[in-house]
Protein backbone atom coordinates (compact mmCIF):
# COMPACT_ATOMS: atom_id res chain seq x y z
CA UNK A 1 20.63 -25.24 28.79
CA UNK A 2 19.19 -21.80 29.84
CA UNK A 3 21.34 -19.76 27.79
CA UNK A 4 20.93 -22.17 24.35
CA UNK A 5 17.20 -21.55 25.02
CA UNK A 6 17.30 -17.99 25.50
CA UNK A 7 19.39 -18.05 22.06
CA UNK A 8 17.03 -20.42 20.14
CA UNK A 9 14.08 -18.11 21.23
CA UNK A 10 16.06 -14.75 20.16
CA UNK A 11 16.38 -16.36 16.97
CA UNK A 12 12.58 -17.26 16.45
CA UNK A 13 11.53 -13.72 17.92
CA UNK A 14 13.95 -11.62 15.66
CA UNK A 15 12.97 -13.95 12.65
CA UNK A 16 9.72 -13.24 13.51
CA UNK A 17 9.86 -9.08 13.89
CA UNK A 18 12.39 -9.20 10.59
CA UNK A 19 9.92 -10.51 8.53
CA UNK A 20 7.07 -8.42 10.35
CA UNK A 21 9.22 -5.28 8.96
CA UNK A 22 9.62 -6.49 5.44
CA UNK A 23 6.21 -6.80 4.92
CA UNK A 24 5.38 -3.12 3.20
CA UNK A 25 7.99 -4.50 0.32
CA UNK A 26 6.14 -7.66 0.03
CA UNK A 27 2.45 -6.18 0.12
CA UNK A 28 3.66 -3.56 -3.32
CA UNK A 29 4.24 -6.41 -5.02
CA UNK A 30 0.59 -6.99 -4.67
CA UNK A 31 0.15 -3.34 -6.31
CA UNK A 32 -2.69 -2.56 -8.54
CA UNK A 33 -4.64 -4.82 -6.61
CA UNK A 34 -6.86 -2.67 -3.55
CA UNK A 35 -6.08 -3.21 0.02
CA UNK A 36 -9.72 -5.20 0.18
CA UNK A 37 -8.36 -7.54 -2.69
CA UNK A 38 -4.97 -8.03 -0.78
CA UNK A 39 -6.91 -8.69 2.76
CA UNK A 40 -9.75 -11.18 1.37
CA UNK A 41 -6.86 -13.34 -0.46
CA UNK A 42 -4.75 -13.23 2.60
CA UNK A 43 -7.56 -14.71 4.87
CA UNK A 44 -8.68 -17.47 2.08
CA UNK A 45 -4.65 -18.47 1.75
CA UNK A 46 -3.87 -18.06 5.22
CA UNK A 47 -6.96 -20.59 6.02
CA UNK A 48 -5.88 -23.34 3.59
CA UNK A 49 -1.95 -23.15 4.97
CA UNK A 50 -3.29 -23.35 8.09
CA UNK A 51 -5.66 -26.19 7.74
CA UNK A 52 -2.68 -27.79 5.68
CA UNK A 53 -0.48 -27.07 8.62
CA UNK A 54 -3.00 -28.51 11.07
CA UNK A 55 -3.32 -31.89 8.79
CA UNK A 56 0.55 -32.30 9.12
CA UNK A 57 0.69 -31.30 13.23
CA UNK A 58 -1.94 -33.69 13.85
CA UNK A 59 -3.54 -30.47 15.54
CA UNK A 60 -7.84 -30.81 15.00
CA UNK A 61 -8.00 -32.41 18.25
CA UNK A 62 -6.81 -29.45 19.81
CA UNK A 63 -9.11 -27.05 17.58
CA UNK A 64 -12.17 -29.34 18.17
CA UNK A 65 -11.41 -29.03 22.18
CA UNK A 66 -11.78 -25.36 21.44
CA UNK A 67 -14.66 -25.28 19.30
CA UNK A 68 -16.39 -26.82 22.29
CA UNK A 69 -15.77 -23.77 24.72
CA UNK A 70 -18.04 -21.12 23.32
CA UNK A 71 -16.71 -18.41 25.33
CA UNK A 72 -13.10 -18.95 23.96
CA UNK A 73 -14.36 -19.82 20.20
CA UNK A 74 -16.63 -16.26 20.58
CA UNK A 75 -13.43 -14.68 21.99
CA UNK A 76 -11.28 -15.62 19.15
CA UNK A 77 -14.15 -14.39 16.69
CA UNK A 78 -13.63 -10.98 17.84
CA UNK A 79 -10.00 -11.03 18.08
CA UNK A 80 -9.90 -12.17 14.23
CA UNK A 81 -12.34 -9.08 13.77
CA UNK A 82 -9.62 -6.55 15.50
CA UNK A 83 -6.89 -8.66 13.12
CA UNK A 84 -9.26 -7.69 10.15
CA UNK A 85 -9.37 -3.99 11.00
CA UNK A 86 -5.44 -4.16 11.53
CA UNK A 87 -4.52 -5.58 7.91
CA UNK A 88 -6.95 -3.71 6.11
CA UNK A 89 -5.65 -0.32 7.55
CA UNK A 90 -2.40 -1.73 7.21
CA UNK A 91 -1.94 -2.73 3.79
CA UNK A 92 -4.53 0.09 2.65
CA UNK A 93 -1.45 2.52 4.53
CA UNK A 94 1.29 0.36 2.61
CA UNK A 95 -0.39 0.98 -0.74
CA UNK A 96 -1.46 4.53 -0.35
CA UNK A 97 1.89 5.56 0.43
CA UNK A 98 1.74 5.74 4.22
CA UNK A 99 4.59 3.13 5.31
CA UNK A 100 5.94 5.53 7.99
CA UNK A 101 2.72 6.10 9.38
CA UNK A 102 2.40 2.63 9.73
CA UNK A 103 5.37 2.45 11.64
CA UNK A 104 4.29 4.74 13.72
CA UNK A 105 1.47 2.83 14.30
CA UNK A 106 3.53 -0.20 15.89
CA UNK A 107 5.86 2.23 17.62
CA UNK A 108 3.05 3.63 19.91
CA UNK A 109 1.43 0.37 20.20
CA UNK A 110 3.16 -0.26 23.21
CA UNK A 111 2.16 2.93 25.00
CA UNK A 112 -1.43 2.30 23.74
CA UNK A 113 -1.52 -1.08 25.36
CA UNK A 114 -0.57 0.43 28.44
CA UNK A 115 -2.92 3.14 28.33
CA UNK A 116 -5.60 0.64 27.32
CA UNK A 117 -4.70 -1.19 30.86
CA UNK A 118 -5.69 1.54 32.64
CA UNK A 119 -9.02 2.42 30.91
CA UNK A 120 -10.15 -1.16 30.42
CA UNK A 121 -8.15 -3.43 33.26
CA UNK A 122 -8.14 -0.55 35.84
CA UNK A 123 -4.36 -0.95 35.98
CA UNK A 124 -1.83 2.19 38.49
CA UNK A 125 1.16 3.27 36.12
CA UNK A 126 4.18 3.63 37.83
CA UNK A 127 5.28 7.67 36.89
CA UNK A 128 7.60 6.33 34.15
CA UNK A 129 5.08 5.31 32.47
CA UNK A 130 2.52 8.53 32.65
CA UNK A 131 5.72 10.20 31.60
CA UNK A 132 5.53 7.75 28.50
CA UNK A 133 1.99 8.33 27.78
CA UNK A 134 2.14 11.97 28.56
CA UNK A 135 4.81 12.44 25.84
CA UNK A 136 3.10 10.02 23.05
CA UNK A 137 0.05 12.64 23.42
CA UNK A 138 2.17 15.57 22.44
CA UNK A 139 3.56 13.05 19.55
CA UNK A 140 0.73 12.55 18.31
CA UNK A 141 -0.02 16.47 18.52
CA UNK A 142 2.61 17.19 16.78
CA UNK A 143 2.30 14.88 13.95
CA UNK A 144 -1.19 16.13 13.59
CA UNK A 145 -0.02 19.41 12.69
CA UNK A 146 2.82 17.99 10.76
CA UNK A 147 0.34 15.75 8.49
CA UNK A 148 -2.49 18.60 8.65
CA UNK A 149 -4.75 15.86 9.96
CA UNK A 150 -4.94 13.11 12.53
CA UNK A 151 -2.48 10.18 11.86
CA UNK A 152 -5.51 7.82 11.88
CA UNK A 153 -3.47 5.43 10.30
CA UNK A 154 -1.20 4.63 13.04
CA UNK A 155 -3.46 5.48 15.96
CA UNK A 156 -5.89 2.91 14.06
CA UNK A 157 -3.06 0.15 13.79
CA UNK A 158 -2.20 0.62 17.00
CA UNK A 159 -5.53 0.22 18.77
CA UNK A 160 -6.74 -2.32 17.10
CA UNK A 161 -3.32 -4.34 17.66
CA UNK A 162 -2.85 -3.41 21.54
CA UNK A 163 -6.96 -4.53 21.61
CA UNK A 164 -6.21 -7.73 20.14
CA UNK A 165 -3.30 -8.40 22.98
CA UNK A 166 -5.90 -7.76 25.67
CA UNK A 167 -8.43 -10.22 24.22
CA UNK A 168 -5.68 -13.03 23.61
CA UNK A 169 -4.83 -12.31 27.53
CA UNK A 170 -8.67 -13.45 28.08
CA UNK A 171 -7.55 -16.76 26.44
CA UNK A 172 -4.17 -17.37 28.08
CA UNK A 173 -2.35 -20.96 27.02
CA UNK A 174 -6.09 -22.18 26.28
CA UNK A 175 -5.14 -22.08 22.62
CA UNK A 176 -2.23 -22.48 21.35
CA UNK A 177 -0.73 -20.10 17.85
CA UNK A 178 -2.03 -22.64 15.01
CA UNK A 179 -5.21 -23.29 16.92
CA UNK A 180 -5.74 -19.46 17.43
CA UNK A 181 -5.18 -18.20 13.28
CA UNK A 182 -6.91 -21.07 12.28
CA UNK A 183 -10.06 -19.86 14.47
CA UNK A 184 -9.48 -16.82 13.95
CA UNK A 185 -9.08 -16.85 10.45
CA UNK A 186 -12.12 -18.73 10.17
CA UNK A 187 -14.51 -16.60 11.28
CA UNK A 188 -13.23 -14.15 8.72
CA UNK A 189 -14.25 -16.07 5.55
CA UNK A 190 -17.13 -13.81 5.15
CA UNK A 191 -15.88 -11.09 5.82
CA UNK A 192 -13.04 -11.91 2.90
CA UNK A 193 -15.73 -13.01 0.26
CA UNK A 194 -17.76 -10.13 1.06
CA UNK A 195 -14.42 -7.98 0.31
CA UNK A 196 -13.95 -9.71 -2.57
CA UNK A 197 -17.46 -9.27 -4.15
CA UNK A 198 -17.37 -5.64 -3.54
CA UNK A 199 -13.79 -5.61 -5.56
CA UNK A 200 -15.38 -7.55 -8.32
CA UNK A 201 -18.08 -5.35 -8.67
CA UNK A 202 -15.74 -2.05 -8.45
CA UNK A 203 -11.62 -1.72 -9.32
CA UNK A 204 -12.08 -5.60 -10.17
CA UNK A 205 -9.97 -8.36 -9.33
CA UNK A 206 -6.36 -8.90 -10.50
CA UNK A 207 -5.70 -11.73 -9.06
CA UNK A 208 -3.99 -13.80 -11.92
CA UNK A 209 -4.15 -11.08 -14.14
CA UNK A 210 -1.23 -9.09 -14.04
CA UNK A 211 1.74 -11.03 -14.32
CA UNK A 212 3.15 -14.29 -12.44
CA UNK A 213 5.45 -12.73 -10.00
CA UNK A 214 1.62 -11.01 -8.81
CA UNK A 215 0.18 -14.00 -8.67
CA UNK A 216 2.70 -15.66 -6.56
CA UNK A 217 2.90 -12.95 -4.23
CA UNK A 218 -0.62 -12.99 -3.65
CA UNK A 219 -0.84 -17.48 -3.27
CA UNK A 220 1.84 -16.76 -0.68
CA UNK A 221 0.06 -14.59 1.24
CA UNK A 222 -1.07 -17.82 3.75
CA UNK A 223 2.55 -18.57 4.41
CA UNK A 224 3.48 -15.19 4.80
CA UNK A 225 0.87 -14.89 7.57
CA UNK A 226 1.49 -17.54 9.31
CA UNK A 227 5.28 -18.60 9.47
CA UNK A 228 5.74 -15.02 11.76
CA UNK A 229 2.98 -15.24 13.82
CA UNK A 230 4.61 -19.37 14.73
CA UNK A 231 8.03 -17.67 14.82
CA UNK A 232 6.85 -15.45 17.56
CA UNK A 233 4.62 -18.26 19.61
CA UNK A 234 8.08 -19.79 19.59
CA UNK A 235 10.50 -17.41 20.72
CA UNK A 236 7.82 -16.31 23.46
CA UNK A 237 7.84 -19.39 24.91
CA UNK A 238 11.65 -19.27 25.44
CA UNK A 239 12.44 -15.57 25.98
CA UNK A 240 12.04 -13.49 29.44
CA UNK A 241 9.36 -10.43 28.52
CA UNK A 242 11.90 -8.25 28.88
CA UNK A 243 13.55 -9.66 25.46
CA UNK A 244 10.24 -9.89 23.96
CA UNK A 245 9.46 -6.04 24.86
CA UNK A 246 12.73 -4.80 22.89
CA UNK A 247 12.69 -7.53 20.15
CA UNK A 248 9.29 -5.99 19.13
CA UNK A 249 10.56 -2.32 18.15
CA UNK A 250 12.33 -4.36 15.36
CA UNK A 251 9.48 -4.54 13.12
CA UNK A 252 8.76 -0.31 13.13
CA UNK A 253 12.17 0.39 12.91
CA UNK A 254 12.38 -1.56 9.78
CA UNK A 255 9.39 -0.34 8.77
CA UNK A 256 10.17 3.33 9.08
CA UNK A 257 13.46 2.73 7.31
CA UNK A 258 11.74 0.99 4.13
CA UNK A 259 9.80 3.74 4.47
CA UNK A 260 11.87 6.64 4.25
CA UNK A 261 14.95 5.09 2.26
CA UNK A 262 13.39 2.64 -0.26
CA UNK A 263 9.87 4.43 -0.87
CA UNK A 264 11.10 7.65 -0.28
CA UNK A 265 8.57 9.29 1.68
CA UNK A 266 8.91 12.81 3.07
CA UNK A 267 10.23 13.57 6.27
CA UNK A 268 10.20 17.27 7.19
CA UNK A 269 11.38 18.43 10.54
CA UNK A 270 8.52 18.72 12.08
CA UNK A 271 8.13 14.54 11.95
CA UNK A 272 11.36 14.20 13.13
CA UNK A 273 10.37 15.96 15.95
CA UNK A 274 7.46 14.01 16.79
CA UNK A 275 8.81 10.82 15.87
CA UNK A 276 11.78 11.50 18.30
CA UNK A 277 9.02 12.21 21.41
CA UNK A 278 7.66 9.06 20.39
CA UNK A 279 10.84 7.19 20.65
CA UNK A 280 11.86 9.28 23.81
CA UNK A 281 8.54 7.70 25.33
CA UNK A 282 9.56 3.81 24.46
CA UNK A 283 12.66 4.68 26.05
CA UNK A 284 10.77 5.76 28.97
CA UNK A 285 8.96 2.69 28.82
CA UNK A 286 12.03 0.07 27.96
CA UNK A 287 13.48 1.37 31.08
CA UNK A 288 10.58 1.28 33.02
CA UNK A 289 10.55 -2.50 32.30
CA UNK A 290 13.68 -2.98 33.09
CA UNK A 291 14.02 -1.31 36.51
CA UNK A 292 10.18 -3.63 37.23
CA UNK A 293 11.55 -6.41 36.26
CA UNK A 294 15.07 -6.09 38.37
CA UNK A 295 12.63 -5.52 41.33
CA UNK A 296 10.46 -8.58 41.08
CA UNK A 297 13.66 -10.41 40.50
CA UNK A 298 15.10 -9.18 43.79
CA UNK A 299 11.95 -9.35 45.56
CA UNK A 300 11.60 -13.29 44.48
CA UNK A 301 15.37 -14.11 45.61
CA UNK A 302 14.55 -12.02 49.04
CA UNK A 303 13.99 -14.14 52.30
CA UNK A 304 10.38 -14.31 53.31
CA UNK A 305 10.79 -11.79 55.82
CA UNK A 306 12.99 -9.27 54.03
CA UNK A 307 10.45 -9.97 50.85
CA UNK A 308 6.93 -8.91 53.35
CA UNK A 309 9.30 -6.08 54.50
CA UNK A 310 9.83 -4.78 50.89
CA UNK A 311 5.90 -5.20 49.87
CA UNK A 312 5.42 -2.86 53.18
């Protein structure tokens, strides 16, 4: 039973990362349209799939037992904000040309979230892990100086994503993955007609006005939000963290490849280099996790008294 549920929740989580690191090939098909065009169409669709989904689930009840908990429903607002900084920068990187910086940006997320535990949750690393963050630094020197300017892309992407983890924490299993985009996507709506009325008034919209493969691409744009992000919820359910932590270098890798094979960016030697310190530091950090993780587990099966002997 254990081991079909670990491989039902592999399943969901690499379903979930795959289509994650797809999604610079889906968002050009949205090309001429602006990354403000792309982001308020994503929120509007992604709110009616959602509410559509949440009509089929049988789900308000849940939402309106949120609604009712300011804290959380305030909570979600500003994680939806962080998710609006995150798309914009991301599809605004995907359309400029930037799909390996955006890779880049999920690649150090990781390290960023555990840097982010020690400024804002007062969190010790274990020296694996200052190694880890140590060497993402000089990364991100060196790609500075390979770019000739700050990769604000990724650094962006990746601080607004590890933010958004830390405010979800704050949440817990109060609200479940539908419940969660819905809210969150809700509070966004005027944020997306606001970005839409500045798009109409300057590059002007193209929704429906480019060709029907466009238009499609751009309806979809609820489905293609949500189906990952429920894809994940599953296979987190089901998986040990551990799985979880190397499913999620998926996405980036697929990402960077798209990137570098298919859009044929550039690639000199110099981002090599600080691409490989950057995936030298999530090695650090994979085995980190793994060595923690082998601990606790031998710590739980311990006897009481060998266990308070070990926490000495």
């Amino acid at each position: 039973m254990t081991q079909t549920r670990t491989r039902t929740g592999l399943l969901y989580a690499v379903s979930a990362y795959t289509l994650w690191g797809i999604l610079p090939g889906y968002f050009l098909l949205m090309a001429p349209a602006t990354a403000f065009e792309v982001v308020g169409w994503r929120v509007l669709f992604s709110l009616v799939f959602c509410a559509l989904l949440m009509t089929v689930t049988r789900a308000w009840r849940a939402l309106a037992a949120v609604v009712r908990q300011p804290r959380v429903l305030l909570t979600m607002g500003l994680a939806g904000h962080l998710v609006l900084v995150n798309w914009t920068v991301y599809v605004y990187g995907t359309l400029s040309g930037h799909v390996i910086e955006t890779a880049l940006g999920y690649f150090i997320n990781p390290i960023v979230t555990v840097l982010l535990g020690v400024v804002l949750l007062r969190e010790r690393l274990r020296p694996m892990q200052w190694a880890a963050v140590g060497l993402s630094a000089v990364a991100v020197l060196v790609l500075t100086i390979a770019y000739g300017a700050l990769p604000w892309i990724a650094l962006v992407l990746a601080a607004s994503f590890g933010l958004y983890g830390l405010i979800k924490k704050q949440v817990g299993d109060r609200v479940d993955a539908l419940t969660g985009l819905t809210l969150e996507t809700a509070w966004l709506v005027p944020a997306a007609v606001l970005m839409l009325f500045i798009v109409s008034g300057t590059a002007g919209i193209t929704f429906g006005t480019v060709s029907p493969l466009h238009t499609i691409a751009i309806l979809s744009a609820g489905v293609v939000t949500a189906v990952p992000l429920l894809l994940f919820a599953s296979g987190a359910r089901r998986l040990p963290l551990t799985y979880m932590g190397l499913t999620q270098y998926l996405a980036p890798v697929l990402q960077f490849l798209f990137g570098v094979f298919i859009v044929r960016e550039e690639m000199p030697a110099e981002r090599w280099i600080g691409f490989g310190l950057v995936w030298l530091a999530l090695l650090l950090l994979t085995v980190d996790m793994f060595v923690s993780a082998q601990s606790r587990r031998r710590t739980a099966a311990a006897p009481p008294e060998a266990a308070s002997v070990t926490a000495r």
